[in-house]
Structures are given as structure tokens and as C-alpha cells.
PDB file of N, CA and C in Angstrom:
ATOM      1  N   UNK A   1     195.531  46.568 -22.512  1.00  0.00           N
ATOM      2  CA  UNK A   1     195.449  46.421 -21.075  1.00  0.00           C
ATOM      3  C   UNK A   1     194.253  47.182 -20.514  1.00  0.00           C
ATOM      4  N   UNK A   2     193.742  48.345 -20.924  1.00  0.00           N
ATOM      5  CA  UNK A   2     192.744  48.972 -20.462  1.00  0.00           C
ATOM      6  C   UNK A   2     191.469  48.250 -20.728  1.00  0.00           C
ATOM      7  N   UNK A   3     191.468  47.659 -22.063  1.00  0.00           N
ATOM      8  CA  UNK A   3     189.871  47.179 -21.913  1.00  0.00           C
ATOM      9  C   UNK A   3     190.012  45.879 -20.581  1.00  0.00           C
ATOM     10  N   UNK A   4     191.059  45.272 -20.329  1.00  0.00           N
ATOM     11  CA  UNK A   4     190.883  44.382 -19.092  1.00  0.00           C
ATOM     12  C   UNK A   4     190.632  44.974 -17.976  1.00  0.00           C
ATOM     13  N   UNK A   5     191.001  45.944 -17.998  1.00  0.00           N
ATOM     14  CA  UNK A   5     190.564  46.945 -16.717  1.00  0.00           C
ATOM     15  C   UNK A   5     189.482  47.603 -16.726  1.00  0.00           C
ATOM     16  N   UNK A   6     188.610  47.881 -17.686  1.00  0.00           N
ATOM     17  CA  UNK A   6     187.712  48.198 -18.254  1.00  0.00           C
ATOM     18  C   UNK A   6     186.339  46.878 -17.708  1.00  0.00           C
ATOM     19  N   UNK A   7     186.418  45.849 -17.984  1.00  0.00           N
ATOM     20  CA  UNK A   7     186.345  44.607 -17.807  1.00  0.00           C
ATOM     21  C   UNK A   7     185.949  44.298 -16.034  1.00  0.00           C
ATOM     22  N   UNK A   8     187.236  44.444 -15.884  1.00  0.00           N
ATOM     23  CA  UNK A   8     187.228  43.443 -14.416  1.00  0.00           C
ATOM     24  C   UNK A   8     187.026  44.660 -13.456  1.00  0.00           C
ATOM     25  N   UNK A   9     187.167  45.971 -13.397  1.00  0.00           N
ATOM     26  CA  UNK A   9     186.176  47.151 -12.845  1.00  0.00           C
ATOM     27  C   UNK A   9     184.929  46.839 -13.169  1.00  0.00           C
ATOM     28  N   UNK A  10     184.271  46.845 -13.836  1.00  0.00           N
ATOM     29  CA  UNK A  10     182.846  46.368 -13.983  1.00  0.00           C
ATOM     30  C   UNK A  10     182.353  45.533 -13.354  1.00  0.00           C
ATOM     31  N   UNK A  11     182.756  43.926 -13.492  1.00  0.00           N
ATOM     32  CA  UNK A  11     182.744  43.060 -12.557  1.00  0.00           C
ATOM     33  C   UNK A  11     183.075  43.298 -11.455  1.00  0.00           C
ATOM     34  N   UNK A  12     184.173  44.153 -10.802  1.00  0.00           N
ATOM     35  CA  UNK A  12     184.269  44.646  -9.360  1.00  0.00           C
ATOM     36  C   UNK A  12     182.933  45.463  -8.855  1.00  0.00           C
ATOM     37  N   UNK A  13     182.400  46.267  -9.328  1.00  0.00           N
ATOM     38  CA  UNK A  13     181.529  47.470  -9.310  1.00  0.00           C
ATOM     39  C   UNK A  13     180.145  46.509  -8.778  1.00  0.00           C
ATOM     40  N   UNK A  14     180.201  45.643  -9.851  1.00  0.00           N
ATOM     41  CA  UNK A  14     178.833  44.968 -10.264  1.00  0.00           C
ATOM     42  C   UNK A  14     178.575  44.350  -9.166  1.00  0.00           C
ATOM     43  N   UNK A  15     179.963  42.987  -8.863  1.00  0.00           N
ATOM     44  CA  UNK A  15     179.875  42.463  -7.624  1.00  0.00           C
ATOM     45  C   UNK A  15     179.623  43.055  -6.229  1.00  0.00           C
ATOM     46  N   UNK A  16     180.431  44.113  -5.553  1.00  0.00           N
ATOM     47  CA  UNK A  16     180.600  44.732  -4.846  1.00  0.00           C
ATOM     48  C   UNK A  16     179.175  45.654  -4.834  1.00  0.00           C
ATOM     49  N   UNK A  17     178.216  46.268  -5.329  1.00  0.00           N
ATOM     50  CA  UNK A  17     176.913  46.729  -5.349  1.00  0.00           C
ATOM     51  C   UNK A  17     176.056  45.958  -4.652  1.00  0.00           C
ATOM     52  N   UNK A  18     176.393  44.783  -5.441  1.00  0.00           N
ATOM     53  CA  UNK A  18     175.047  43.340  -5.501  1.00  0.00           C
ATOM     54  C   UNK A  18     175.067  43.262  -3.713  1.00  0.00           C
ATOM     55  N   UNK A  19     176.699  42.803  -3.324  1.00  0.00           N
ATOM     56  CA  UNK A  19     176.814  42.841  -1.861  1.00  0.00           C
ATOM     57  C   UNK A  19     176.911  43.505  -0.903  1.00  0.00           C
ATOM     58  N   UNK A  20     176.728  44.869  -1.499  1.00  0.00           N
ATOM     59  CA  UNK A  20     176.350  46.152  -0.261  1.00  0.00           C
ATOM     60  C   UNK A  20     175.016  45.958  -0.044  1.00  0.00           C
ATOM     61  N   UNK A  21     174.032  46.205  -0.911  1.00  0.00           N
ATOM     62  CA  UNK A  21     172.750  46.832  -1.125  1.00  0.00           C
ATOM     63  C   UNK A  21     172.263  46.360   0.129  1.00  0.00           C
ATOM     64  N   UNK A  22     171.941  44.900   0.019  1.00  0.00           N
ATOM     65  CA  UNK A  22     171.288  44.117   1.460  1.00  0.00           C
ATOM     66  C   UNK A  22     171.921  44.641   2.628  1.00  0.00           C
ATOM     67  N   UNK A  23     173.032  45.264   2.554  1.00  0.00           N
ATOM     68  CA  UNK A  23     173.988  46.064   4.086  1.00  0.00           C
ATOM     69  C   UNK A  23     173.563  47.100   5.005  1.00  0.00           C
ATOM     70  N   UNK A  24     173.464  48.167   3.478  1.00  0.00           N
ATOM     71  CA  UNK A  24     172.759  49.473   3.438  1.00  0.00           C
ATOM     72  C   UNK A  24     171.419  49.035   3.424  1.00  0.00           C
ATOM     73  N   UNK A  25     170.453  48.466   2.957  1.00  0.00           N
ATOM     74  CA  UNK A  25     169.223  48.584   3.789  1.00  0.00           C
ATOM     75  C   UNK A  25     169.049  47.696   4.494  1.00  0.00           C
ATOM     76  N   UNK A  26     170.063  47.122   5.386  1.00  0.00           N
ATOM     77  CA  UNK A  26     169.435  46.264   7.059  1.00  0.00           C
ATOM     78  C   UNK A  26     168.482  45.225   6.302  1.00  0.00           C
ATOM     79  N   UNK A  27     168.592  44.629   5.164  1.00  0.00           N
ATOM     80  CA  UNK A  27     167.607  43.800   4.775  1.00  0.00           C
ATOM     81  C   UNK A  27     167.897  42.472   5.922  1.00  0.00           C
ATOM     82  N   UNK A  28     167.010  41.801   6.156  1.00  0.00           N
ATOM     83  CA  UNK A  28     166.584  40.855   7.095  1.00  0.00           C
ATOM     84  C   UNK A  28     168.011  39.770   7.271  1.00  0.00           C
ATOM     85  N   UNK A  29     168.188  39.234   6.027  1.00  0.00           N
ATOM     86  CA  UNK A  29     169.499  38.358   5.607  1.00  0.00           C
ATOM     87  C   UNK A  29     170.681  38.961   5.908  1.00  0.00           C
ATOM     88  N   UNK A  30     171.193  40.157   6.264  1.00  0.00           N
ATOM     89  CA  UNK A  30     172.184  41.206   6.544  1.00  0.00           C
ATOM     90  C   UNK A  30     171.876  41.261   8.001  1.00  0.00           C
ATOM     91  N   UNK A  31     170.744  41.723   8.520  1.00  0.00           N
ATOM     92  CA  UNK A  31     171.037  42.011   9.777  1.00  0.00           C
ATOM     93  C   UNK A  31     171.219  40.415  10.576  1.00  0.00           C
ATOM     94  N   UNK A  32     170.787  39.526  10.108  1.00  0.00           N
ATOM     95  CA  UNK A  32     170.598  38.015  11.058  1.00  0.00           C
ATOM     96  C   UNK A  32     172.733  38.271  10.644  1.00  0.00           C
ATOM     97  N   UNK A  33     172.913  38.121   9.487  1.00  0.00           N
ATOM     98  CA  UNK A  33     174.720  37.954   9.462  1.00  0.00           C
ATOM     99  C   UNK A  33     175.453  38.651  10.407  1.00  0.00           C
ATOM    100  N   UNK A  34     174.663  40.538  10.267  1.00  0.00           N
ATOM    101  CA  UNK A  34     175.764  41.477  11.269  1.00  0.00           C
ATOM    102  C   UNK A  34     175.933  40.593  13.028  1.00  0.00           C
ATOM    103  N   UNK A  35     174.483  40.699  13.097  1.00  0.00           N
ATOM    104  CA  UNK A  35     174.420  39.793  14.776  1.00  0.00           C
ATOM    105  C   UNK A  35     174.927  38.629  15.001  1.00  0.00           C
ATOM    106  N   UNK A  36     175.346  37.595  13.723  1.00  0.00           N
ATOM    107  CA  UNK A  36     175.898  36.424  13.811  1.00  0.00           C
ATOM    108  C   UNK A  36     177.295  36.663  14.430  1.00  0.00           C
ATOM    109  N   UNK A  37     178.253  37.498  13.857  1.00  0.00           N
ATOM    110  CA  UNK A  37     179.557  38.190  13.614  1.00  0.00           C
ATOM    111  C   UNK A  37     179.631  38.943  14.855  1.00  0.00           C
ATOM    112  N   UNK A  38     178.709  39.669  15.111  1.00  0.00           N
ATOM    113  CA  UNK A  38     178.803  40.629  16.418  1.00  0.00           C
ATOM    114  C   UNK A  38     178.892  41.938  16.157  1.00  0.00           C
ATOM    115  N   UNK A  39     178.276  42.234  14.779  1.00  0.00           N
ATOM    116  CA  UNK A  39     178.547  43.600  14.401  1.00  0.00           C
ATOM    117  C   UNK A  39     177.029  44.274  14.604  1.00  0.00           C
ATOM    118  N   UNK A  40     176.674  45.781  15.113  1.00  0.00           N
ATOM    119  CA  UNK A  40     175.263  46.146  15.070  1.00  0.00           C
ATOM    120  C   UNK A  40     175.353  46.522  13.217  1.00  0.00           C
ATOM    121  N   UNK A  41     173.916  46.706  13.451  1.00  0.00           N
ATOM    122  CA  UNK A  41     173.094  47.036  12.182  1.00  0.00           C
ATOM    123  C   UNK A  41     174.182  47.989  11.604  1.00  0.00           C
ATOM    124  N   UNK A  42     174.406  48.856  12.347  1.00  0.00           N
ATOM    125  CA  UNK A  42     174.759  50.487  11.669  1.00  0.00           C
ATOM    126  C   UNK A  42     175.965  50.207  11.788  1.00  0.00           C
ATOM    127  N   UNK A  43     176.748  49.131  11.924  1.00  0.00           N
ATOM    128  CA  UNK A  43     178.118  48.664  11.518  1.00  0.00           C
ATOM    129  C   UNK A  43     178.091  48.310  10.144  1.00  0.00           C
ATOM    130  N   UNK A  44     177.354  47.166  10.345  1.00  0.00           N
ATOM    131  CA  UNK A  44     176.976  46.617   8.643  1.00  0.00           C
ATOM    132  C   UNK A  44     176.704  47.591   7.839  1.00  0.00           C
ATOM    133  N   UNK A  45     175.701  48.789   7.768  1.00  0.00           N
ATOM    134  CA  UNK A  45     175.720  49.869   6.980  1.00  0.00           C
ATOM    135  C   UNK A  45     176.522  50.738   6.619  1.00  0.00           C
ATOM    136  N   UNK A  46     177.432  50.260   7.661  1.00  0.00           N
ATOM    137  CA  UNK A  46     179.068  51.235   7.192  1.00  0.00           C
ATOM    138  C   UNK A  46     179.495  50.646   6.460  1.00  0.00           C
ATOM    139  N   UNK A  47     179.708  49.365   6.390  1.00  0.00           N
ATOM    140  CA  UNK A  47     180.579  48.085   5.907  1.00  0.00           C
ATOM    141  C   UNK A  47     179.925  48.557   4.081  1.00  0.00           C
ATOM    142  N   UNK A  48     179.063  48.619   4.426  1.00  0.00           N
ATOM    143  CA  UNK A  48     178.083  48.098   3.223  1.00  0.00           C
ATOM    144  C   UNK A  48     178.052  49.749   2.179  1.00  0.00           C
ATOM    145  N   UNK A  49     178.327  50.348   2.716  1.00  0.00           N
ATOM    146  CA  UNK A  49     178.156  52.115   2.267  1.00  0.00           C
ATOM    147  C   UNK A  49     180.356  52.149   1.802  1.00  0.00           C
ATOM    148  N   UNK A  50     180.839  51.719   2.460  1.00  0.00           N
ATOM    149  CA  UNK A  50     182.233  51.595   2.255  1.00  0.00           C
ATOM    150  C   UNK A  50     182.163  50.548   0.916  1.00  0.00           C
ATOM    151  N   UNK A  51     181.382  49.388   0.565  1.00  0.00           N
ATOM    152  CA  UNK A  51     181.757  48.714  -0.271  1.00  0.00           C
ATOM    153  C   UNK A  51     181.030  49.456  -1.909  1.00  0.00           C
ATOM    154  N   UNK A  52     180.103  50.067  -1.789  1.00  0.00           N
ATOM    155  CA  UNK A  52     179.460  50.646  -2.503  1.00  0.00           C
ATOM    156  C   UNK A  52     180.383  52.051  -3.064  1.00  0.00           C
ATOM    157  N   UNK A  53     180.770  53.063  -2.132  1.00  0.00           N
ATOM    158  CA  UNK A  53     181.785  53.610  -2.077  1.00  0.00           C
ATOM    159  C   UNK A  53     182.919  53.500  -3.400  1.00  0.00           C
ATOM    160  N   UNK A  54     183.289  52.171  -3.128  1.00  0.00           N
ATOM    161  CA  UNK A  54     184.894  52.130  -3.529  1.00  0.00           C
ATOM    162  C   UNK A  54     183.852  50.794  -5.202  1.00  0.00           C
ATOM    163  N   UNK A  55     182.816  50.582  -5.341  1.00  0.00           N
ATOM    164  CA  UNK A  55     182.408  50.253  -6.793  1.00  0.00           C
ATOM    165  C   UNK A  55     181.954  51.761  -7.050  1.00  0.00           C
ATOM    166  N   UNK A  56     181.378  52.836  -6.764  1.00  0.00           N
ATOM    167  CA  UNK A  56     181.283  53.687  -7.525  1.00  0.00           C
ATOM    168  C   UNK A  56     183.157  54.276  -7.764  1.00  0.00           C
ATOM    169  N   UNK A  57     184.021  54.473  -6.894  1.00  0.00           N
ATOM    170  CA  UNK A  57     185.442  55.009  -7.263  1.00  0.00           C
ATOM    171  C   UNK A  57     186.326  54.011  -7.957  1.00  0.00           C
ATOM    172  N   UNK A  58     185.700  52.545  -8.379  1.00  0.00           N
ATOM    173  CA  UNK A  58     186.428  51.755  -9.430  1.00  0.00           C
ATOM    174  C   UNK A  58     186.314  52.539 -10.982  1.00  0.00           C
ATOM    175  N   UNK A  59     184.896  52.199 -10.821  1.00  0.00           N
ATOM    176  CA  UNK A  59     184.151  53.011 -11.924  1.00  0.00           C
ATOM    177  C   UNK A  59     184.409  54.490 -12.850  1.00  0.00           C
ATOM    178  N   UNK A  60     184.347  55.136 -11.697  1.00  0.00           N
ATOM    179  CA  UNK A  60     185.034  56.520 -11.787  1.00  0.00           C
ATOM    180  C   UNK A  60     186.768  56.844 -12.072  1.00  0.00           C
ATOM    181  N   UNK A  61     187.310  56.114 -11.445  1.00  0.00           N
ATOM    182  CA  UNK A  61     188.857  55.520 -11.721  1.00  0.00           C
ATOM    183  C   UNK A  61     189.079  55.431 -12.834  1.00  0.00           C
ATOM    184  N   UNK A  62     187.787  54.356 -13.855  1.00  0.00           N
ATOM    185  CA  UNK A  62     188.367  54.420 -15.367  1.00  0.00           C
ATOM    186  C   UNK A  62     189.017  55.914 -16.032  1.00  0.00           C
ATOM    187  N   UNK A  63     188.589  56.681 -15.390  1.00  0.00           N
ATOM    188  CA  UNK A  63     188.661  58.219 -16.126  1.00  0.00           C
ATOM    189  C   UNK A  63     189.438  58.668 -15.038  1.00  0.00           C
ATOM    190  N   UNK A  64     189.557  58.624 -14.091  1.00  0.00           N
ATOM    191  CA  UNK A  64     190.672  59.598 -12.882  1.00  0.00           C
ATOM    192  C   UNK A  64     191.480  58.292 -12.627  1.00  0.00           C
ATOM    193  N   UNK A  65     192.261  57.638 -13.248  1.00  0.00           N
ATOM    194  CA  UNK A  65     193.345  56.465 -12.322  1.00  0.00           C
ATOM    195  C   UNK A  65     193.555  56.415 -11.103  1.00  0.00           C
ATOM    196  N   UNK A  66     194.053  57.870 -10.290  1.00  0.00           N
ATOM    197  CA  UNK A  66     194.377  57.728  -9.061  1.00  0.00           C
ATOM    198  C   UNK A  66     193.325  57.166  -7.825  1.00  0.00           C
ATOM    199  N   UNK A  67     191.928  57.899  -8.205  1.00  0.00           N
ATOM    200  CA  UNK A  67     190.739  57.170  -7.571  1.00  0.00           C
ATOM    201  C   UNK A  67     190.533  55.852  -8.113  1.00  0.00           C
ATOM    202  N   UNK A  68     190.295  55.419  -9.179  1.00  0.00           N
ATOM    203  CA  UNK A  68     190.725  54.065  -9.397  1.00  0.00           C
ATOM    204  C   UNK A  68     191.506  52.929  -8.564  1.00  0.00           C
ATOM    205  N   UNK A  69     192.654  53.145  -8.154  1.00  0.00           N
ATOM    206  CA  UNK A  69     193.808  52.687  -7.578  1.00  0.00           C
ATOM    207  C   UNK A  69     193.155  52.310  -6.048  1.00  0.00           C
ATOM    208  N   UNK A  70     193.007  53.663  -5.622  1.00  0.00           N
ATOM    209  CA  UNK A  70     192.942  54.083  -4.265  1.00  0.00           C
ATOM    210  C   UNK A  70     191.180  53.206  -4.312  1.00  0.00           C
ATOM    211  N   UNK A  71     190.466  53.109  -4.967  1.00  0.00           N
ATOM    212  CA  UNK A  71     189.399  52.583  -4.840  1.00  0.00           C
ATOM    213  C   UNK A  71     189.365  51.102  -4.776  1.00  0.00           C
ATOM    214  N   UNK A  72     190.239  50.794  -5.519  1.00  0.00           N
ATOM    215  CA  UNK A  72     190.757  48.982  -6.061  1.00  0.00           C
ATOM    216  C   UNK A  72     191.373  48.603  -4.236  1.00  0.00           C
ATOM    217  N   UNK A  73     192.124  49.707  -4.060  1.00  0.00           N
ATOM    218  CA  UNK A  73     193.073  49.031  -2.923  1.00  0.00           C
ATOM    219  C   UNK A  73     191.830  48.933  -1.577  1.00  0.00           C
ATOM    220  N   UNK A  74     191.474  50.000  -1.905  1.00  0.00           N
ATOM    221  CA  UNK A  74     190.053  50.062  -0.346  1.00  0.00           C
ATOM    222  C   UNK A  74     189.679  49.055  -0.378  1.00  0.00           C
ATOM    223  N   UNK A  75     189.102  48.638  -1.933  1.00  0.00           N
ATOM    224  CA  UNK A  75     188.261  47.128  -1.631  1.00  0.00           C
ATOM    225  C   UNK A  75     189.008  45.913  -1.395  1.00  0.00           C
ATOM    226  N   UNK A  76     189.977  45.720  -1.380  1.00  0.00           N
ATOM    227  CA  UNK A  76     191.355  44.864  -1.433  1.00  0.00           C
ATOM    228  C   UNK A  76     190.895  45.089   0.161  1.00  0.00           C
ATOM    229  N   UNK A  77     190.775  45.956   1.198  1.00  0.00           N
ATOM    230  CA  UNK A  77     191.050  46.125   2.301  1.00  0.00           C
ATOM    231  C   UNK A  77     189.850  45.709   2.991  1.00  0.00           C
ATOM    232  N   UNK A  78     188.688  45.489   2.717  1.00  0.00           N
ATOM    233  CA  UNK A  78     187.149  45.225   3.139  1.00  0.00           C
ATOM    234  C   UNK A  78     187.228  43.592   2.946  1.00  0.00           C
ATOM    235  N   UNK A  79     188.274  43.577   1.253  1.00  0.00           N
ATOM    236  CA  UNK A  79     187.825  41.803   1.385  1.00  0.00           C
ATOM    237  C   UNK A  79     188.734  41.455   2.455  1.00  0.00           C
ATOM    238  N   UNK A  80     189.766  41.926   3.151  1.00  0.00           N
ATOM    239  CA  UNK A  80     190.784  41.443   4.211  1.00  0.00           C
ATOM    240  C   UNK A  80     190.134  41.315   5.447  1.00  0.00           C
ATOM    241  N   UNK A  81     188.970  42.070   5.597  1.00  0.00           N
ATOM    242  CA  UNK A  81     188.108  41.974   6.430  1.00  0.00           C
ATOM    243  C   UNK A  81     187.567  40.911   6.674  1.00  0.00           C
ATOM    244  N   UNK A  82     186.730  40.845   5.897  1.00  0.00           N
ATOM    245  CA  UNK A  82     185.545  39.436   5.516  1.00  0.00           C
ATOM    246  C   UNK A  82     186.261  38.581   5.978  1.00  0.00           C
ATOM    247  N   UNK A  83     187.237  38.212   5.233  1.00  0.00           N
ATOM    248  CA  UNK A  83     188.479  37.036   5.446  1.00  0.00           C
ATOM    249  C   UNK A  83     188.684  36.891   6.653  1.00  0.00           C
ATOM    250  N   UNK A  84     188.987  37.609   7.713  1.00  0.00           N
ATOM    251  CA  UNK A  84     189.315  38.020   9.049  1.00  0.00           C
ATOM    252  C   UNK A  84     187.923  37.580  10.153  1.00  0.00           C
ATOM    253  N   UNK A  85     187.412  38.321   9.580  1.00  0.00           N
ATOM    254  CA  UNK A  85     185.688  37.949  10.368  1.00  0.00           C
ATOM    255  C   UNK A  85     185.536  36.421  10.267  1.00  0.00           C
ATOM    256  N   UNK A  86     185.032  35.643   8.660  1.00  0.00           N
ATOM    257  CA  UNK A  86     184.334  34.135   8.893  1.00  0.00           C
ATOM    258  C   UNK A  86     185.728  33.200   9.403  1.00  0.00           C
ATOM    259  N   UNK A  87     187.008  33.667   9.264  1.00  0.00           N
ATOM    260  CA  UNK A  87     187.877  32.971  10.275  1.00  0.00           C
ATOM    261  C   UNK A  87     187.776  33.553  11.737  1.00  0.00           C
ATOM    262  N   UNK A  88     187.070  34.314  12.281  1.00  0.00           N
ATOM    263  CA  UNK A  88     187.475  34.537  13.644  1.00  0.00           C
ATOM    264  C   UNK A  88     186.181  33.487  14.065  1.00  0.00           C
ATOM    265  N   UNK A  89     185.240  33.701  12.897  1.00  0.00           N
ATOM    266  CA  UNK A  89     184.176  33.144  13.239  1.00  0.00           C
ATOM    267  C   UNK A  89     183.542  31.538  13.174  1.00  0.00           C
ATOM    268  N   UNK A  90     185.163  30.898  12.790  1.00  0.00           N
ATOM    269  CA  UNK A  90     185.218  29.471  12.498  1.00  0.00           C
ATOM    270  C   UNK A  90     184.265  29.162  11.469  1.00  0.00           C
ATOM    271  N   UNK A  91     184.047  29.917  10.107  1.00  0.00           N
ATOM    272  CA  UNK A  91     183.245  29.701   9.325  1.00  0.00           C
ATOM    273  C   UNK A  91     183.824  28.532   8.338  1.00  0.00           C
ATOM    274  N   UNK A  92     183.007  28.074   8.037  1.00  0.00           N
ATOM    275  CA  UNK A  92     183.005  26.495   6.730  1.00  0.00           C
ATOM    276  C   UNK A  92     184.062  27.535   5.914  1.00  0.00           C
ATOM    277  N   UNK A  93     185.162  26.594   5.141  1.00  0.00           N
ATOM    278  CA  UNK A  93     185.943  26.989   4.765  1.00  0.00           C
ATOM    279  C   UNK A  93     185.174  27.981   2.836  1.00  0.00           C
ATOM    280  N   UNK A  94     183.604  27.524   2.725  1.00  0.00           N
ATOM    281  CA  UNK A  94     183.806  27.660   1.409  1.00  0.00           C
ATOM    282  C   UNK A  94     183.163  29.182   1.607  1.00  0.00           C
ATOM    283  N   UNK A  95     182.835  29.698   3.248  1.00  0.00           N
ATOM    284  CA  UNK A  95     182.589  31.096   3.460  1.00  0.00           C
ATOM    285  C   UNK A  95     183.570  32.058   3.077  1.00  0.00           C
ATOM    286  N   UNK A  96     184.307  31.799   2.643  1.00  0.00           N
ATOM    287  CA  UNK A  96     185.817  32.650   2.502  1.00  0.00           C
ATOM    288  C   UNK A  96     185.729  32.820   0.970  1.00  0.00           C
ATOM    289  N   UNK A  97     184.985  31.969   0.189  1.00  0.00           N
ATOM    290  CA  UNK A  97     185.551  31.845  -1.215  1.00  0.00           C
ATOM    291  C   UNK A  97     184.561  33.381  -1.647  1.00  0.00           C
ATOM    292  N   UNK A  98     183.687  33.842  -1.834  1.00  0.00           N
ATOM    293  CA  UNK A  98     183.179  35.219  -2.213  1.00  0.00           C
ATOM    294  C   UNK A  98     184.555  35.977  -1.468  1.00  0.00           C
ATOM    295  N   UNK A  99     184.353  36.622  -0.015  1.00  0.00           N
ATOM    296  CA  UNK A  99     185.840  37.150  -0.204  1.00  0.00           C
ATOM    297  C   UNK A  99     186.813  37.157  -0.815  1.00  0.00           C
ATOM    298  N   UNK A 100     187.803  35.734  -1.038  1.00  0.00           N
ATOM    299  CA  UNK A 100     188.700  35.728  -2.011  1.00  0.00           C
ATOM    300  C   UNK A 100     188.558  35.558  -3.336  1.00  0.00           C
ATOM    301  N   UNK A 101     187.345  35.683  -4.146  1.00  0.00           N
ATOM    302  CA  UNK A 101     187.375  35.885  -5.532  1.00  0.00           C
ATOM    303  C   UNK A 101     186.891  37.492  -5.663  1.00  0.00           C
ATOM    304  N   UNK A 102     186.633  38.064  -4.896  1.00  0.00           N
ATOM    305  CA  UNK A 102     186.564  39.644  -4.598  1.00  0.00           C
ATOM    306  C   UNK A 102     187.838  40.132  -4.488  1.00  0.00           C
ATOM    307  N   UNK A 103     188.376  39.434  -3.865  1.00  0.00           N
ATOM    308  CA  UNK A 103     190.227  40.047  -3.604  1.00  0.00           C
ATOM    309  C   UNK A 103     190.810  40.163  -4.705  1.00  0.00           C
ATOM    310  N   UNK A 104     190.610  39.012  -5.150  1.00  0.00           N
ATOM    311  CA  UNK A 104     191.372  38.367  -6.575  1.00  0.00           C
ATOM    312  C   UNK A 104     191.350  39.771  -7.853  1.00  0.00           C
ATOM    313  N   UNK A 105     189.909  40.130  -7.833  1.00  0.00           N
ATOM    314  CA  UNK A 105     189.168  40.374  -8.901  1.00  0.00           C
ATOM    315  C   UNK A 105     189.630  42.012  -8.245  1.00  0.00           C
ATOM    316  N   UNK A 106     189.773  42.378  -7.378  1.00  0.00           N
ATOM    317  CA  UNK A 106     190.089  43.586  -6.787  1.00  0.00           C
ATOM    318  C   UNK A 106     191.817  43.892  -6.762  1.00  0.00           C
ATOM    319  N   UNK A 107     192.321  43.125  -6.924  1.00  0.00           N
ATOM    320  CA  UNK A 107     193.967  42.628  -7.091  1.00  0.00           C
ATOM    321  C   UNK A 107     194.368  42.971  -8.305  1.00  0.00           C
ATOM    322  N   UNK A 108     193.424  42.406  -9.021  1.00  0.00           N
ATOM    323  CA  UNK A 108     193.525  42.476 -10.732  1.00  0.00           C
ATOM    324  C   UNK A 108     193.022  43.858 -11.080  1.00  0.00           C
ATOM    325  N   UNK A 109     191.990  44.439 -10.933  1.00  0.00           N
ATOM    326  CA  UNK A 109     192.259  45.968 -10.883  1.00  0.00           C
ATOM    327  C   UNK A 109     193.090  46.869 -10.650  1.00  0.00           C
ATOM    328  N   UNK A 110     193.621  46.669  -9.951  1.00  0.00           N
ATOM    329  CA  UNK A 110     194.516  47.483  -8.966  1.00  0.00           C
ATOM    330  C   UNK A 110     196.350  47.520  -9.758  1.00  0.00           C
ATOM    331  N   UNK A 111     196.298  46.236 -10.235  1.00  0.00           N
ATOM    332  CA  UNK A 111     197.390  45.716 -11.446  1.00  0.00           C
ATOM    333  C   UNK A 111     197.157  46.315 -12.747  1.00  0.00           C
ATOM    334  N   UNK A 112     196.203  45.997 -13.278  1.00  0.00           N
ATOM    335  CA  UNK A 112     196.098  46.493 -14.493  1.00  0.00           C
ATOM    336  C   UNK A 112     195.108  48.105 -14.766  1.00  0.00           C
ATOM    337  N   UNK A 113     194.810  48.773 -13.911  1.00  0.00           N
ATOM    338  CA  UNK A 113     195.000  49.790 -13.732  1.00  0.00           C
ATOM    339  C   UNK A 113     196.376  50.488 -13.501  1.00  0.00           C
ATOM    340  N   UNK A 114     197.137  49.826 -12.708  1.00  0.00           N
ATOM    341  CA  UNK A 114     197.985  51.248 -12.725  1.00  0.00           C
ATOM    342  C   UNK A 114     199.295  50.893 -14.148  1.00  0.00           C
ATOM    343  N   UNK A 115     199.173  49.302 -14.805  1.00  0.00           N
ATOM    344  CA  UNK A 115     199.830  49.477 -15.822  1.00  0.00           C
ATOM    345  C   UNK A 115     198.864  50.055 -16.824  1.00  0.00           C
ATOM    346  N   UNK A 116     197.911  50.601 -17.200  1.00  0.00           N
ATOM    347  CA  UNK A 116     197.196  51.300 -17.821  1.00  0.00           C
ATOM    348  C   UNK A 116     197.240  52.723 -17.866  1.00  0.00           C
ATOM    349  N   UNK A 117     197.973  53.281 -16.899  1.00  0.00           N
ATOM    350  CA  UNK A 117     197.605  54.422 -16.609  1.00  0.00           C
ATOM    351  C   UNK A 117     198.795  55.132 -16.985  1.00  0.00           C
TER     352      UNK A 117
END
């Protein structure tokens, strides 16, 4: 069970990086999204510093479980976000699908971490 957790933390980490970075630096494609949504810049950099956050405490989790957990569930709580936002925002239904394969994949951490532990 651990190397799956081993596994799909990585892929959480990996994913969740890829989609901060552009957050945390206000890159051009990030800030046109925050203003789409109605969020300022230095919202998105929270957003984006919170998602980064909780892939470095997946990571770190492998070796402390409890940050693990608590890191799996944070991001569980950001993708509830997203989800929340491109529906408030009447987004095309396939805007949702990165959120919910983030959930998924953040779900599955959060499972097989704490039967690992």
C-alpha cells in the first residue's frame, strides 16, 4: 500500500506545482483567469502558494503521515474550490475535469496514506 502512496503523492506534488507556479508568479495566463473569476492578483498568489504548500506537505507526509493526511485533505479542499468557482462561473463543463482528477488523485492519497500509516 505505501508504494501506491508513494506513487500517487508524487503525481499529487507534481500536478499541484505545475498549477501553482503560473499563480505565484502572476504569469500573464493566471492573472487574465484571476480577473476572469473576480479574484485580484494577490488572491491568486494565495491560491497558488496554498497549492504549492500542501505538494510540498504531501511529499513530506511520506515520512511524517500526519502532515501527509492534513496535506492530502487541504488539497481535497482547494480542488472544492475550483469546482465551486468554474460553476459559479458557468464554465464549459470539461473546466471542472483538472479539478476533479486533482480531487480524485488527492482522495486517493488521503486513503491510502492513512491505511499505510
Amino acid at each position: 500500500m505505501f508504494t501506491a502512496t508513494v506513487i500517487l503523492s508524487a503525481l499529487l506534488a507534481l500536478g499541484f506545482a505545475a498549477a501553482a507556479l503560473p499563480k505565484v508568479l502572476a504569469q500573464p495566463s493566471a492573472a487574465a483567469d484571476a480577473d476572469r473569476m473576480g479574484y485580484s492578483t494577490t488572491a491568486f498568489r494565495a491560491i497558488g502558494l496554498l497549492e504549492l504548500a500542501g505538494a510540498v506537505g504531501v511529499v513530506v507526509g511520506l515520512w511524517f503521515w500526519p502532515l501527509g493526511v492534513a496535506a492530502a485533505g487541504g488539497l481535497l479542499l482547494v480542488c472544492a474550490g475550483a469546482v465551486r468557482a468554474h460553476l459559479s462561473m458557468k464554465d464549459a463543463p470539461k473546466a471542472l475535469v483538472p479539478a476533479l482528477v486533482f480531487a480524485g488523485v488527492a482522495a486517493a492519497v488521503l486513503i491510502t496514506r492513512l491505511a499505510s500509516s
